[in-house]
Protein backbone atom coordinates (compact mmCIF):
# COMPACT_ATOMS: atom_id res chain seq x y z
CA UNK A 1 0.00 0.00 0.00
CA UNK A 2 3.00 2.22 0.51
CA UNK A 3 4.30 2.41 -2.57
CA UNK A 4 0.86 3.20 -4.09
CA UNK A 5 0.54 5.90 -1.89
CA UNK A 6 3.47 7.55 -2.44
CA UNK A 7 2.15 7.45 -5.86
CA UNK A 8 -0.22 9.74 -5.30
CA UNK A 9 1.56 12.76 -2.94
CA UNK A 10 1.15 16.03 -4.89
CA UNK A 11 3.81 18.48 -6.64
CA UNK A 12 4.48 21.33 -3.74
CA UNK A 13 5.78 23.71 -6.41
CA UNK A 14 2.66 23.05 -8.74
CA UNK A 15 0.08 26.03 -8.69
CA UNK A 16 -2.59 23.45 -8.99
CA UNK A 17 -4.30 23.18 -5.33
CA UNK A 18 -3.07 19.88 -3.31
CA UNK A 19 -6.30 18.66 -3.07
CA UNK A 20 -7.12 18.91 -6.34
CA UNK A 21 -3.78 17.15 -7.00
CA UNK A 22 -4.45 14.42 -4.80
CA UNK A 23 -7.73 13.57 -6.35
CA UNK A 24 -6.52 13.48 -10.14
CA UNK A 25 -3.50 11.38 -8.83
CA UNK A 26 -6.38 9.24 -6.93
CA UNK A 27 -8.59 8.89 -10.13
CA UNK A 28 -6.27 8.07 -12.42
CA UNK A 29 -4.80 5.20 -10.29
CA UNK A 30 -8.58 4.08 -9.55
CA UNK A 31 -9.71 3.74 -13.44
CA UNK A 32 -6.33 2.44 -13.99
CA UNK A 33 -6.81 -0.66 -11.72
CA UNK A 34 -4.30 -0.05 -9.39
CA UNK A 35 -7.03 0.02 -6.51
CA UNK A 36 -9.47 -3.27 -6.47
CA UNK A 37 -13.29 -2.27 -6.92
CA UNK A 38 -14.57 -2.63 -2.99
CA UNK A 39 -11.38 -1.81 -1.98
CA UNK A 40 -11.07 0.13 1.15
CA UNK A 41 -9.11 3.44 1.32
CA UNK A 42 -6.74 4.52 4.34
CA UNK A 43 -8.44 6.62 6.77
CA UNK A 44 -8.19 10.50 6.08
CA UNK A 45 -5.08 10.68 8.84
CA UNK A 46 -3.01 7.74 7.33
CA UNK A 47 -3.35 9.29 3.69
CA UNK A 48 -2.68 12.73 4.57
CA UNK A 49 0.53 11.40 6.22
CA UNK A 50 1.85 9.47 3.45
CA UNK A 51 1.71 12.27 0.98
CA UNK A 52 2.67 14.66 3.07
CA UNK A 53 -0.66 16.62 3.07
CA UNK A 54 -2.94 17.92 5.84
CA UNK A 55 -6.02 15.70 7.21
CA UNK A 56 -7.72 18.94 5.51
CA UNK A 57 -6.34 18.82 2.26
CA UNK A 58 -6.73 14.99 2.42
CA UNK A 59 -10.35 15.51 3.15
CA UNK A 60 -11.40 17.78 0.63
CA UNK A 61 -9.60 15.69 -2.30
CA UNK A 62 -12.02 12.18 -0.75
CA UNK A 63 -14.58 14.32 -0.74
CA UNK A 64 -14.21 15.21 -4.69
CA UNK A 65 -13.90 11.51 -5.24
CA UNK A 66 -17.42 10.85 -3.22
CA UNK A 67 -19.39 13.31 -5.81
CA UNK A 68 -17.40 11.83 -9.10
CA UNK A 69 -18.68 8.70 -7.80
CA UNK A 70 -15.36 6.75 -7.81
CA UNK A 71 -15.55 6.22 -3.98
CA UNK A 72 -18.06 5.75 -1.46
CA UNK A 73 -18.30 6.38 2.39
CA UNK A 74 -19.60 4.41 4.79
CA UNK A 75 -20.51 5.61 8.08
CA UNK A 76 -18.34 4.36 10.61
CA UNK A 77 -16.44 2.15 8.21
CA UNK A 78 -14.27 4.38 5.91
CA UNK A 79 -14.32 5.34 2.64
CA UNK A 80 -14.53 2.66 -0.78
CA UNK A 81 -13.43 2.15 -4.46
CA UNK A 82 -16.77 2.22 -6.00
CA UNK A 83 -16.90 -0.88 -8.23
CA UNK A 84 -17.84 0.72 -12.05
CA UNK A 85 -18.11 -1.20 -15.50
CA UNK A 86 -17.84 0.18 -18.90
CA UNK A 87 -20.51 -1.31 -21.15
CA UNK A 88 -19.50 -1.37 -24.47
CA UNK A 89 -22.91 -0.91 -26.87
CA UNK A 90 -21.74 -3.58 -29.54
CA UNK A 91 -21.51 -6.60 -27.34
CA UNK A 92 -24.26 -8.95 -26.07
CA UNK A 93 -23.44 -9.63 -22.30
CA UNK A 94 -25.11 -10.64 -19.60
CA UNK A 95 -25.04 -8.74 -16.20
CA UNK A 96 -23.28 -11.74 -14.21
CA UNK A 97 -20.52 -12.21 -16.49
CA UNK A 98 -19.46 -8.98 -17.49
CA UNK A 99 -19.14 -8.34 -13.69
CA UNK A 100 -17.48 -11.16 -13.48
CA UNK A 101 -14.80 -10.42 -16.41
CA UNK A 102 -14.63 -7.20 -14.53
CA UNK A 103 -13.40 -8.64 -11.12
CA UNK A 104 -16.26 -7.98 -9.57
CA UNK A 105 -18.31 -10.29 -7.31
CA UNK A 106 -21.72 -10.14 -9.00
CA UNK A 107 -25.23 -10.98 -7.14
CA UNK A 108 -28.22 -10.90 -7.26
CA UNK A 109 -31.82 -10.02 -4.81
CA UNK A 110 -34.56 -11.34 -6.08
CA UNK A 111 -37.97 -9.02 -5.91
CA UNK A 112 -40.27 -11.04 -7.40
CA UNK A 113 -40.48 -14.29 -10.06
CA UNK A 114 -43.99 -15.01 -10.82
CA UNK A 115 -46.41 -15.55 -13.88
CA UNK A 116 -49.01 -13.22 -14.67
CA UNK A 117 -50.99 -12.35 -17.64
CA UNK A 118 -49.01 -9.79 -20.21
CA UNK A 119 -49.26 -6.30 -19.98
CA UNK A 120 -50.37 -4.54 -23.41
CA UNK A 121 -47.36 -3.30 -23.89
CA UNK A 122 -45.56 -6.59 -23.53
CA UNK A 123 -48.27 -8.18 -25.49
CA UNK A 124 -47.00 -5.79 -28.42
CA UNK A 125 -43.48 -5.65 -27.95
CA UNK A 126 -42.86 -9.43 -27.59
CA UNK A 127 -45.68 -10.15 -30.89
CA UNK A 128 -48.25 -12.61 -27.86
CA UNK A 129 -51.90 -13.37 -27.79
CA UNK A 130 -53.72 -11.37 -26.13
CA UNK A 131 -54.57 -12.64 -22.50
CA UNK A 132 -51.26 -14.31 -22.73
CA UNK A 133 -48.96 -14.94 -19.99
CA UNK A 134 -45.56 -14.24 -19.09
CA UNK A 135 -42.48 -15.01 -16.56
CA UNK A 136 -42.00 -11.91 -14.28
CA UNK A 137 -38.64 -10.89 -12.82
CA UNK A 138 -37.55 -8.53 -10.39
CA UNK A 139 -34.27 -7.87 -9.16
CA UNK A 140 -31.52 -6.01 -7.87
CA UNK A 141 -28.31 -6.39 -9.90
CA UNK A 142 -25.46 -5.77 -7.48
CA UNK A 143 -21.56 -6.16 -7.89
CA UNK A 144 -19.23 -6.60 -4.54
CA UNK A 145 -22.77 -5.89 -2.44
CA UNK A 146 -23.41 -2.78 -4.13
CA UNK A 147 -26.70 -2.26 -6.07
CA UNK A 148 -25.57 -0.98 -9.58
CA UNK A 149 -28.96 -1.66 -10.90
CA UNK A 150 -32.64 -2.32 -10.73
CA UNK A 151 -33.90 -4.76 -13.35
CA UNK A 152 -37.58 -5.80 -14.52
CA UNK A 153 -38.08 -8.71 -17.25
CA UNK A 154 -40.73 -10.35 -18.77
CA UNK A 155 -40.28 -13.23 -20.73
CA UNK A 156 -43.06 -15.35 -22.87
CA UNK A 157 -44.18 -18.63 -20.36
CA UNK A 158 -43.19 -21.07 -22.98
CA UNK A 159 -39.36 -19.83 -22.38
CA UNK A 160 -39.52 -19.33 -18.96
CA UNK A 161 -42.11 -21.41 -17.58
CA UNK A 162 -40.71 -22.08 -13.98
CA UNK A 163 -39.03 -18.55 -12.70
CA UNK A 164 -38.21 -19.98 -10.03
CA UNK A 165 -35.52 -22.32 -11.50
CA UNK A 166 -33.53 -19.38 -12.84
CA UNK A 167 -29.99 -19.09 -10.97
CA UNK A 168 -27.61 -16.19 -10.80
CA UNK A 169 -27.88 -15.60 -14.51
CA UNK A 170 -31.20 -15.58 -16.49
CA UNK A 171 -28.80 -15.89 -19.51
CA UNK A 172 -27.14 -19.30 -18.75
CA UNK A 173 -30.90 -20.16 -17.71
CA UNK A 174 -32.13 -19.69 -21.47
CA UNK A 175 -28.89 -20.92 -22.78
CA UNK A 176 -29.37 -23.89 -21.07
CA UNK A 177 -32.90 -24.23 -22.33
CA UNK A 178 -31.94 -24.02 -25.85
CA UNK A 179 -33.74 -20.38 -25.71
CA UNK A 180 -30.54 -18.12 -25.89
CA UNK A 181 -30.73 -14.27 -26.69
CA UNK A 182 -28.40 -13.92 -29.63
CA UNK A 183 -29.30 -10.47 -30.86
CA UNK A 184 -31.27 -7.52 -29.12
CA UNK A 185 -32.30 -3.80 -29.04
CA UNK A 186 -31.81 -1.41 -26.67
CA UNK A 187 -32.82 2.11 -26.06
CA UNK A 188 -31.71 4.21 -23.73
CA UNK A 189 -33.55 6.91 -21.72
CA UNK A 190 -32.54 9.28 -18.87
CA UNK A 191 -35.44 9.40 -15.88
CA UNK A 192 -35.33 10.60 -12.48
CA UNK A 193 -35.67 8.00 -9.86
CA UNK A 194 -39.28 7.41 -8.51
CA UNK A 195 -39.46 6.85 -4.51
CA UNK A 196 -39.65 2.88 -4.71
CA UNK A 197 -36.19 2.93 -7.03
CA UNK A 198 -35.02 5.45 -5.30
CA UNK A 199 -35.39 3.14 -2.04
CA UNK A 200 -33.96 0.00 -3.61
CA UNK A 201 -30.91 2.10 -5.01
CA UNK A 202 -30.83 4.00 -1.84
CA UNK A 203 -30.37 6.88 -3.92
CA UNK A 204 -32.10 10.06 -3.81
CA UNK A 205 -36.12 10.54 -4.69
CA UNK A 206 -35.90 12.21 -8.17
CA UNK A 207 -31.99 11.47 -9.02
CA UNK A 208 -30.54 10.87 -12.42
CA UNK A 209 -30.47 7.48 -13.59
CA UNK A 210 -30.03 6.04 -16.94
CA UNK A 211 -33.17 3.34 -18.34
CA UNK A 212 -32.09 0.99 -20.56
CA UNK A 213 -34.80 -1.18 -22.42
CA UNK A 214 -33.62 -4.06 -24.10
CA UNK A 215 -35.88 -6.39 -26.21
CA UNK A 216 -33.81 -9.92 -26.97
CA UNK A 217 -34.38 -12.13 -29.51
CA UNK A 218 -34.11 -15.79 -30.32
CA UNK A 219 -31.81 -17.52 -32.89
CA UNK A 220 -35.30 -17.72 -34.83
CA UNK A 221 -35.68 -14.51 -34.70
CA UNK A 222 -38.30 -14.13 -32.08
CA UNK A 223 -38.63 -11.97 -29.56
CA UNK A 224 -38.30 -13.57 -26.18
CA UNK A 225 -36.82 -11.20 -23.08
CA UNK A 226 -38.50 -7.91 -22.41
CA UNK A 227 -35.78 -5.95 -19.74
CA UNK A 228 -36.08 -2.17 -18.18
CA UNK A 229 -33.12 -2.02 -16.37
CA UNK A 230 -32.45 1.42 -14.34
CA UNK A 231 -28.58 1.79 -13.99
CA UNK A 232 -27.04 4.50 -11.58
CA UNK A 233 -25.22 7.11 -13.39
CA UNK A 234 -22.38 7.29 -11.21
CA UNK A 235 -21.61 3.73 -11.83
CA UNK A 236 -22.46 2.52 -15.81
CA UNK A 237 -20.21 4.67 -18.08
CA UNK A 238 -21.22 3.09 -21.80
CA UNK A 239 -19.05 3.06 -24.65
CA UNK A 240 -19.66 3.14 -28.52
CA UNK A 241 -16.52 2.48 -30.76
CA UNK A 242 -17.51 4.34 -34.31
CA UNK A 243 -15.83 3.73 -37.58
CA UNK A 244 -16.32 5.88 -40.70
């Protein structure tokens, strides 16, 4: 830890403020990977002696950190690297193992898995009968215990027609089934957090988030996975590579 601390001690002679110092030093080792996602930071006394900065100075370059989102305090325990994935827009992945190629230790909390008849706009969107029914998921998607997402799915009954057999991934559940998604859509909306996601996110009533809506499809082309995910802004960053 040492060494990576020394790392980080700010340029004296620089005009740029110490603090501010500090935290660009801090930031760039974070996205770099030299700090582990859940990682926990020395306390504000231990940092600011190992650079050679005051507890003050120290402070107000954490507290920078805290509203970029790249750490997290927790009362009475410290402060935290703030596990964050870049989600690249070309490529197909499921939640579990892009967290996982990421390092992270992916979960998730179930809210609900049951089988009810299809909402008119899932009756449109994934081409069913009217009056037909569908599997119904809730849950939150979190990586090293931290809730990066709330996700809602709805899949046609003749793909998912026990919920309650799906594991950690609803993926390797409908690859295993023969039923993989091999292509999808998504669009992408920016909403303010209504007091129930707010609560699961324990976020603020009314903060940013980011709702993705993906419709998946079958290798027969059929659509078969309806999913609203709502994905804190301070921990999705997504990434489009263009080509001319």
């Amino acid at each position: 830890m040492n060494g990576r601390l020394r790392e980080l001690a700010p340029d004296a002679s620089s005009p740029t403020p110490l603090y501010l110092q500090l935290a660009t030093r801090l930031a760039a080792a974070i996205q770099r990977g030299a700090w582990n996602a859940g990682e926990a930071l020395p306390a504000e006394r231990t940092l600011s002696e190992a650079v050679g900065v005051s507890r003050i100075t120290a402070r107000k370059a954490l507290a920078l950190l805290v509203e970029r989102g790249l750490i997290r305090r927790v009362r009475g325990a410290g402060s935290f690297i703030t596990p964050r994935t870049q989600d690249p827009l070309s490529v197909l992945t499921g939640f579990t193992k892009k967290m996982e190629q990421r390092g992270f230790a992916p979960d998730s909390v179930w809210l609900r898995r049951d089988v009810r008849v299809a909402s008119r706009d899932e009756t449109v969107r994934l081409g069913l009968a009217p009056g037909a029914s569908v599997a119904s998921l809730g849950r939150l998607r979190r990586a090293n215990g931290i809730v990066m997402a709330v996700e809602h799915s709805a899949l046609p009954v003749s793909v998912v027609p026990e919920p309650f057999e799906i594991g950690a991934s609803l993926y390797c559940y409908l690859k295993a089934r023969g039923q993989s998604v091999v292509r999808a859509l998504q669009h992408f909306r920016a909403v303010n957090a209504g007091a129930e996601i707010a609560r699961l996110m324990g976020i603020a009533p009314r903060a940013a988030l980011l709702v993705i809506t993906r419709i998946g499809y079958s290798a027969e082309q059929r659509a078969i996975e309806l999913t609203d995910t709502y994905c804190r802004d301070d921990y999705y960053d997504f990434v489009a590579e263009l080509h001319r």
